[in-house]
Protein backbone atom coordinates (compact mmCIF):
# COMPACT_ATOMS: atom_id res chain seq x y z
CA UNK A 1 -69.29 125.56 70.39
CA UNK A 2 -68.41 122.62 68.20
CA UNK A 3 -70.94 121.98 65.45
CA UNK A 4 -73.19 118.23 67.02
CA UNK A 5 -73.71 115.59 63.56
CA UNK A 6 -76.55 113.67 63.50
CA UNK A 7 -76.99 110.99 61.51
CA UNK A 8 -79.05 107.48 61.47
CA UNK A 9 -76.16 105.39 62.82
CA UNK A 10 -77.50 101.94 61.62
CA UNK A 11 -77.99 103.75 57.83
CA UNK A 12 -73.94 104.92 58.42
CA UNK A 13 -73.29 101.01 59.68
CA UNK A 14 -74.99 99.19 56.90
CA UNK A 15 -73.19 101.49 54.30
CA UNK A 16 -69.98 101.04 55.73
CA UNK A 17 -70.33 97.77 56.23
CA UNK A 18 -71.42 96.85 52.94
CA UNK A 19 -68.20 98.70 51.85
CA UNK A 20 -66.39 96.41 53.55
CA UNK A 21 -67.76 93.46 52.72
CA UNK A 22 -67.71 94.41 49.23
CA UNK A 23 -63.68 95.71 49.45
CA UNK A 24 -61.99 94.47 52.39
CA UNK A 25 -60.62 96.06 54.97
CA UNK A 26 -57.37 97.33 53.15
CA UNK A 27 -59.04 98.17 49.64
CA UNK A 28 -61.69 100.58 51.61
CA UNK A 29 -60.26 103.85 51.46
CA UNK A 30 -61.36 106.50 53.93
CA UNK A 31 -63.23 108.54 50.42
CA UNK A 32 -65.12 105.36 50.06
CA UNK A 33 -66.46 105.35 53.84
CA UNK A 34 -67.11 109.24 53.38
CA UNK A 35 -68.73 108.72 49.84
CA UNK A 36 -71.15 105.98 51.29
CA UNK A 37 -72.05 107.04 54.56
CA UNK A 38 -72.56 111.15 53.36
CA UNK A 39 -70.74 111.97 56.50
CA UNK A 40 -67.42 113.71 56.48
CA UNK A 41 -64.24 112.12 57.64
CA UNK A 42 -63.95 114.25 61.12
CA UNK A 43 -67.66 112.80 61.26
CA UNK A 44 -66.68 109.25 60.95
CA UNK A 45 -63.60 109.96 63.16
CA UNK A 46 -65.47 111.90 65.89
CA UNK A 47 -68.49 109.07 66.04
CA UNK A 48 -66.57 105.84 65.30
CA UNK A 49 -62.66 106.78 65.63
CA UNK A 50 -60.27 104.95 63.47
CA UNK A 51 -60.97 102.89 60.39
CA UNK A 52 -60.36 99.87 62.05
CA UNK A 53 -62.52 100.60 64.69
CA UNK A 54 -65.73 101.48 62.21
CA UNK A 55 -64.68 98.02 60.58
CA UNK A 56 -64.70 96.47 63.80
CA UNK A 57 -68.07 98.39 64.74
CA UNK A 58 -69.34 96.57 61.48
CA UNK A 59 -68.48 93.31 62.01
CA UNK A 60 -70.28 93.50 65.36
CA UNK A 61 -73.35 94.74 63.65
CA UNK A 62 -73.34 92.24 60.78
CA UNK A 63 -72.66 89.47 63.09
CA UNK A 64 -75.65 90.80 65.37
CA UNK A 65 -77.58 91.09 62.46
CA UNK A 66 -77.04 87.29 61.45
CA UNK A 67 -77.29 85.82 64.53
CA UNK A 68 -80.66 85.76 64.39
CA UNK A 69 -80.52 83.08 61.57
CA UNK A 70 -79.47 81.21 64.52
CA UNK A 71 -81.64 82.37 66.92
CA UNK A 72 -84.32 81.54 64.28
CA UNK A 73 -83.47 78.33 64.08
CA UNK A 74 -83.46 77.83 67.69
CA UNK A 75 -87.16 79.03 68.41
CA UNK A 76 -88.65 77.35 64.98
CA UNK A 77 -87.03 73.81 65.10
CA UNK A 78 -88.18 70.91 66.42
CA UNK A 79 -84.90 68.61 67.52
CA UNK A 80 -81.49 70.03 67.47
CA UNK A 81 -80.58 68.57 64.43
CA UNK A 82 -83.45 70.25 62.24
CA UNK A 83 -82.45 73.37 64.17
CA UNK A 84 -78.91 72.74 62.61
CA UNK A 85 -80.46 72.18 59.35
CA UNK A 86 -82.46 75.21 59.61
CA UNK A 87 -79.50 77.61 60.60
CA UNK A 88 -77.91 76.27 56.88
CA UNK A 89 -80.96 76.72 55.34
CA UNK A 90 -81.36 80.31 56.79
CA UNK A 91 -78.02 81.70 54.73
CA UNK A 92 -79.49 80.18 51.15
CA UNK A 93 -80.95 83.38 50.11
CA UNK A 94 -78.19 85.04 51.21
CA UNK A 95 -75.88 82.89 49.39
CA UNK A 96 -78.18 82.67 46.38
CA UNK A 97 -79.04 86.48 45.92
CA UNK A 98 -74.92 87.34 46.85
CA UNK A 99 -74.87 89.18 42.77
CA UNK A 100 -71.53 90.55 43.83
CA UNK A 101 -70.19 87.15 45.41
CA UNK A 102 -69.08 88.60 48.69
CA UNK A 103 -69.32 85.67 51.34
CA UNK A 104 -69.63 85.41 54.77
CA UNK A 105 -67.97 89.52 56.02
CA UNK A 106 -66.75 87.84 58.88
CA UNK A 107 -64.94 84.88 56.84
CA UNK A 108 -63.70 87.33 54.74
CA UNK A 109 -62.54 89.40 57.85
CA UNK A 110 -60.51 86.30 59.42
CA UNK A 111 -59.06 85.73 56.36
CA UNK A 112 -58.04 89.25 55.44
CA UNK A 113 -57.28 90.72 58.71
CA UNK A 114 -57.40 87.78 61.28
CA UNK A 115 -53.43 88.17 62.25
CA UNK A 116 -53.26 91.86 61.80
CA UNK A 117 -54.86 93.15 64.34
CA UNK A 118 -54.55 91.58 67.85
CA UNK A 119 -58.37 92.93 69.32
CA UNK A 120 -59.57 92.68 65.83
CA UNK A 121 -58.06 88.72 66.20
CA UNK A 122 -59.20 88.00 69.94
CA UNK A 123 -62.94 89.51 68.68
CA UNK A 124 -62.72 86.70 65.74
CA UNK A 125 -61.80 84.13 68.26
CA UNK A 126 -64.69 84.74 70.36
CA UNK A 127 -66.93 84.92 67.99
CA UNK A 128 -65.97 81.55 66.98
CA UNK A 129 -66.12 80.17 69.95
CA UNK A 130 -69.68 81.54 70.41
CA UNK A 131 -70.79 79.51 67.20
CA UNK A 132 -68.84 76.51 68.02
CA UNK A 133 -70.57 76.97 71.86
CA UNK A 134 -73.85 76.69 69.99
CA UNK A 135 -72.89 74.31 67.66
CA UNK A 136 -71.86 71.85 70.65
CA UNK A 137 -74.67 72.57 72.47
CA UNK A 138 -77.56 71.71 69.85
CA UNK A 139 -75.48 68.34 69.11
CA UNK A 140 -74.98 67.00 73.20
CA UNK A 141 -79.01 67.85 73.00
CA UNK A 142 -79.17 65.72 69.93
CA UNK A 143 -77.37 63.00 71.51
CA UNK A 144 -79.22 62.83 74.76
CA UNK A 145 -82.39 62.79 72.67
CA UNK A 146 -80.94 60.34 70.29
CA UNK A 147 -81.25 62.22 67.19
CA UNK A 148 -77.62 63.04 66.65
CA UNK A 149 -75.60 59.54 66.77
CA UNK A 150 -72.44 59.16 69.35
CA UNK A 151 -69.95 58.24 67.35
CA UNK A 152 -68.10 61.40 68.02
CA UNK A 153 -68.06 63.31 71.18
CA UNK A 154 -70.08 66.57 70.59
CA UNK A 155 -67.26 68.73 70.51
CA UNK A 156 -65.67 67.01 68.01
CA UNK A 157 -68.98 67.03 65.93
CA UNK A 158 -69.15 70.75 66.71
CA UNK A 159 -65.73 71.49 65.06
CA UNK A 160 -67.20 69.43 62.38
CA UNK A 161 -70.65 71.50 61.49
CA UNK A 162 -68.67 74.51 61.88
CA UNK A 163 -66.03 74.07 59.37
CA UNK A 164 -69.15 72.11 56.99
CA UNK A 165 -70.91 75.55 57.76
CA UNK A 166 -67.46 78.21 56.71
CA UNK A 167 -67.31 75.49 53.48
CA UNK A 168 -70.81 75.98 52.82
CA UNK A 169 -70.69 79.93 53.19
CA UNK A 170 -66.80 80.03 51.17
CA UNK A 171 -69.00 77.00 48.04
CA UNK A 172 -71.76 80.11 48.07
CA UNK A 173 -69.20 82.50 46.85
CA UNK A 174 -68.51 80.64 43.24
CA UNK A 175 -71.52 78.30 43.13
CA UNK A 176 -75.17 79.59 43.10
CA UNK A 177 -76.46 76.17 42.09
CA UNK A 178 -79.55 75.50 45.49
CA UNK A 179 -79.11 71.80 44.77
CA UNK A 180 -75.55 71.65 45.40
CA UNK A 181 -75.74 73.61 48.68
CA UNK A 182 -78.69 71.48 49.53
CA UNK A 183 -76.40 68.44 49.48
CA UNK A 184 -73.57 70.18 51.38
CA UNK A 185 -76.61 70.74 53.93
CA UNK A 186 -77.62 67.17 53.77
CA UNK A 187 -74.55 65.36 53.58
CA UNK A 188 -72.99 67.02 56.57
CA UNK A 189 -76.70 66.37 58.63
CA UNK A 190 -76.39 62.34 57.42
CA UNK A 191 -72.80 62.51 59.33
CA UNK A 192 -74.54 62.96 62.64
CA UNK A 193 -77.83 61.44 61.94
């Protein structure tokens, strides 16, 4: 009867993960998984299956993890464009404590692995869309309440706060200084005001 691991998945996901974030994809070797997760490689095999599939299994949990920056934002703000300001806002400490200057794992993922992998590349896609989807919505609310000018249709703006957002997250990386993100924040909010 074959011997039944059990282990505090989450624990084995945030080690990995970090692992990842911290290497990349390619310079995470399967002794580094097995050295941070204290599970053996038929372990990680047998509960995840291949590397690529635990990285993929990460990303989903990281990007679960930080959508509720979002979802934060969403409950606590009162117009769509303070809810925009408060989803930036939500990834300073992030940014700010990042001692290892990692950046966003799923930036890091798209640019590391976003044509190598056709699922991995689809899964990228629709997680963009998802934030661009938000993004969009929160600014057509804006509009209609006349806190987000029409200059641009809200798509447009969308495509907008979501590259001012990976720009923000990629600035983090090299530059810890909270003033200059602040004015990233507010610069891109006076656009739409």
């Amino acid at each position: 009867m074959p011997r039944i691991t059990e282990f505090d998945k989450e624990k084995v996901l945030k080690s990995a993960m970090h692992v990842f974030w911290e290497k990349g994809y390619n310079g995470t070797s399967m002794q580094d998984l097995v050295d941070a997760t204290s599970l053996n490689r038929s372990s990680i095999y047998n509960s995840f299956g291949s590397k690529l599939e635990l990285y993929q299994t990460t990303l989903s949990y990281y990007q679960k993890e930080s959508g509720g920056m979002f979802r934060k934002a969403l409950v606590e703000a009162g117009n769509p464009l303070e809810a925009i300001r408060l989803i930036f806002e939500g990834f300073l400490p992030e940014i700010l404590g990042d001692k290892k200057d990692k950046g966003c794992f799923v930036m890091n993922c798209k640019s590391e692995m976003g044509n190598q992998d056709r699922d991995l590349k689809k899964w990228l896609l629709d997680t963009q869309e998802y934030t661009l989807s938000t993004f969009q919505d929160l600014i057509r609310d804006g509009q209609e309440q006349g806190v987000i000018n029409k200059k641009q249709d809200c798509r447009s703006y969308a495509y907008f706060v979501f590259n001012a957002f990976q720009g923000f997250r990629m600035t983090g990386i090299l530059i810890k200084d909270k003033n200059v993100l602040q004015q990233i924040i507010d610069n891109t909010l006076r656009v739409l005001a």
